[in-house]
C-alpha atoms as a PDB file:
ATOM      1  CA  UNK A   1       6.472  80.767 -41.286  1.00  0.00           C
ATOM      2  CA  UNK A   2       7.502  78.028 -43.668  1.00  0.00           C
ATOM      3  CA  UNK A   3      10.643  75.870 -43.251  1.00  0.00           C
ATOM      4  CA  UNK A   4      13.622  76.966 -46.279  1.00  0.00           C
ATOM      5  CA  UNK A   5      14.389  73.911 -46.332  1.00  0.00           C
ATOM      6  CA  UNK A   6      14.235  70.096 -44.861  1.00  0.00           C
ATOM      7  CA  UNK A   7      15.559  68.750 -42.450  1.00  0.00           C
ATOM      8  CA  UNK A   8      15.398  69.489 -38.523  1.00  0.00           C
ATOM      9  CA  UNK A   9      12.537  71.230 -37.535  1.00  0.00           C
ATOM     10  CA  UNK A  10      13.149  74.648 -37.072  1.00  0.00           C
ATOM     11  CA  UNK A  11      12.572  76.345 -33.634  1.00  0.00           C
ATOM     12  CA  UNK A  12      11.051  79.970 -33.069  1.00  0.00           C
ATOM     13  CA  UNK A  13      12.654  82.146 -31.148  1.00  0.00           C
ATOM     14  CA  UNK A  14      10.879  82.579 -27.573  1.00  0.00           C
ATOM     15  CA  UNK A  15      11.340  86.203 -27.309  1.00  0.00           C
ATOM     16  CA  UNK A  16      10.099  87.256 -30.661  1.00  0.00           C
ATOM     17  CA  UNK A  17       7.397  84.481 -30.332  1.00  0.00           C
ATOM     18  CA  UNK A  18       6.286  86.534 -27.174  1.00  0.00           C
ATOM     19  CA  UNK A  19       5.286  89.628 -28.755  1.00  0.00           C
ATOM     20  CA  UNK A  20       3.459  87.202 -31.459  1.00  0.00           C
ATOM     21  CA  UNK A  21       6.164  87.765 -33.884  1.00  0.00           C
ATOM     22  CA  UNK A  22       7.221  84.396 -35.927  1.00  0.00           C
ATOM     23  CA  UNK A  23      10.614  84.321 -36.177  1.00  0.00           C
ATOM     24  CA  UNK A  24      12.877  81.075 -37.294  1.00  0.00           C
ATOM     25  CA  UNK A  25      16.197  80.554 -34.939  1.00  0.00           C
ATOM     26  CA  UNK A  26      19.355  79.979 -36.564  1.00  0.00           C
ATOM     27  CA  UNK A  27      21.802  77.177 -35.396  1.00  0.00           C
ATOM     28  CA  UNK A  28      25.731  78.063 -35.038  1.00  0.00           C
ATOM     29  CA  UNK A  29      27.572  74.903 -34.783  1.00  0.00           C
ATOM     30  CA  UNK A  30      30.736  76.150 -33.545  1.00  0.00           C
ATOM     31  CA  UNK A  31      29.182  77.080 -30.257  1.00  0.00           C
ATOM     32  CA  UNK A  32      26.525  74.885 -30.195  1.00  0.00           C
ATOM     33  CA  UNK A  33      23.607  76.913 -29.478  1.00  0.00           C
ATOM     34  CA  UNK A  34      20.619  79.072 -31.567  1.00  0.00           C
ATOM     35  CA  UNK A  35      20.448  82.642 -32.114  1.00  0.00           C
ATOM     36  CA  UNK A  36      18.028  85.100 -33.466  1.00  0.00           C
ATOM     37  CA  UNK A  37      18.300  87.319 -36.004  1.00  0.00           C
ATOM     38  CA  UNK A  38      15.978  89.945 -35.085  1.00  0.00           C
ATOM     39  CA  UNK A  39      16.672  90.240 -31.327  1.00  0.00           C
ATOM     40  CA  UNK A  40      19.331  89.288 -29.293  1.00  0.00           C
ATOM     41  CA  UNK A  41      18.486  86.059 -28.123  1.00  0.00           C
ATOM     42  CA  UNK A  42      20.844  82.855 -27.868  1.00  0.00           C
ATOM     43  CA  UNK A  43      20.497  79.678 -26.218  1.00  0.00           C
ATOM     44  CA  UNK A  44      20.893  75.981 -26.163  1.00  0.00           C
ATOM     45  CA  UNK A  45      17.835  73.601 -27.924  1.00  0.00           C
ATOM     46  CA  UNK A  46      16.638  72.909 -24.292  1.00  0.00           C
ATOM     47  CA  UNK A  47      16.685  76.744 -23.629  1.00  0.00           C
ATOM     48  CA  UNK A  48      14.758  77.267 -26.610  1.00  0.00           C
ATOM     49  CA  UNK A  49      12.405  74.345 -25.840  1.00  0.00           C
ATOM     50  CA  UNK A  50      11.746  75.934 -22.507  1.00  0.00           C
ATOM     51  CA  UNK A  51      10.892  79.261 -23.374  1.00  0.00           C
ATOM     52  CA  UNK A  52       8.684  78.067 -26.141  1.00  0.00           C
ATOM     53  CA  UNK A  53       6.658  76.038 -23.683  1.00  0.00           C
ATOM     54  CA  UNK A  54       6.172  79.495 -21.742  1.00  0.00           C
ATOM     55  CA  UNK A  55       5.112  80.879 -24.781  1.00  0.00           C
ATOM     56  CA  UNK A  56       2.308  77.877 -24.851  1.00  0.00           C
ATOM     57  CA  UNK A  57       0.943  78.837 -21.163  1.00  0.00           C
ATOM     58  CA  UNK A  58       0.037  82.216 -22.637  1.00  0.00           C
ATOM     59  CA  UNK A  59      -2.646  80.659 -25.341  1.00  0.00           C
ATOM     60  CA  UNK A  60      -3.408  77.927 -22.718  1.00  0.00           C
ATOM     61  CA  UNK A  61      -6.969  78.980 -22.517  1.00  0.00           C
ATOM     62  CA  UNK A  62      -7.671  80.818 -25.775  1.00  0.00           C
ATOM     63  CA  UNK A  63     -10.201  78.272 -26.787  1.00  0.00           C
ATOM     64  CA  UNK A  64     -12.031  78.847 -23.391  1.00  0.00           C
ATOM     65  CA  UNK A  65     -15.496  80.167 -22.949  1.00  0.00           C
ATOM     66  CA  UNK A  66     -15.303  81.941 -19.417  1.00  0.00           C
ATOM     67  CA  UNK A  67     -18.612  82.954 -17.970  1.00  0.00           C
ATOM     68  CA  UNK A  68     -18.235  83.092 -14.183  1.00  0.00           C
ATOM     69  CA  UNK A  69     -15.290  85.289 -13.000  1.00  0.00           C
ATOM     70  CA  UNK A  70     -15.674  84.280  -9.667  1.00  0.00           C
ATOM     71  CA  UNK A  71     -13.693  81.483  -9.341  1.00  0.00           C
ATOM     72  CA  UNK A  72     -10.334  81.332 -10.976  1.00  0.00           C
ATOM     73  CA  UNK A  73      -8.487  78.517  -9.088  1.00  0.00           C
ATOM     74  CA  UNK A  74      -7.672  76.561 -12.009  1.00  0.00           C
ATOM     75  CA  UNK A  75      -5.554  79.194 -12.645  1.00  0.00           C
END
């Protein structure tokens, strides 16, 4: 999903981006955290940050060729 405008880069939101749904985070400066629009998610940047670095561990492998199912201690 492109940026609506620039400036800061804009985070997706870890729950949508779970279910491999792109969805932009919005930024409420009063209470200093992000929130989704779509579901209810809210959270601080290093929230966010985390959750999207879960998201990464799921596509870890998805360039991968596995070929022996034997041995899955990398994992």
């Amino acid at each position: 999903m492109a940026q609506a405008r620039k400036g800061k880069l804009n985070y997706r939101c870890p729950c949508c981006f779970m279910r491999d749904i792109d969805m932009d985070m919005f930024y409420d400066a009063e209470k200093g955290e992000y929130y989704c629009l779509r579901c209810q998610f809210t959270g601080t940047e290093q929230e966010v940050l985390e959750g999207n670095e879960r998201v990464r561990q799921k596509y870890g492998a998805m360039y991968r060729r596995f070929t022996d199912f034997e041995d899955f201690t990398e994992f």
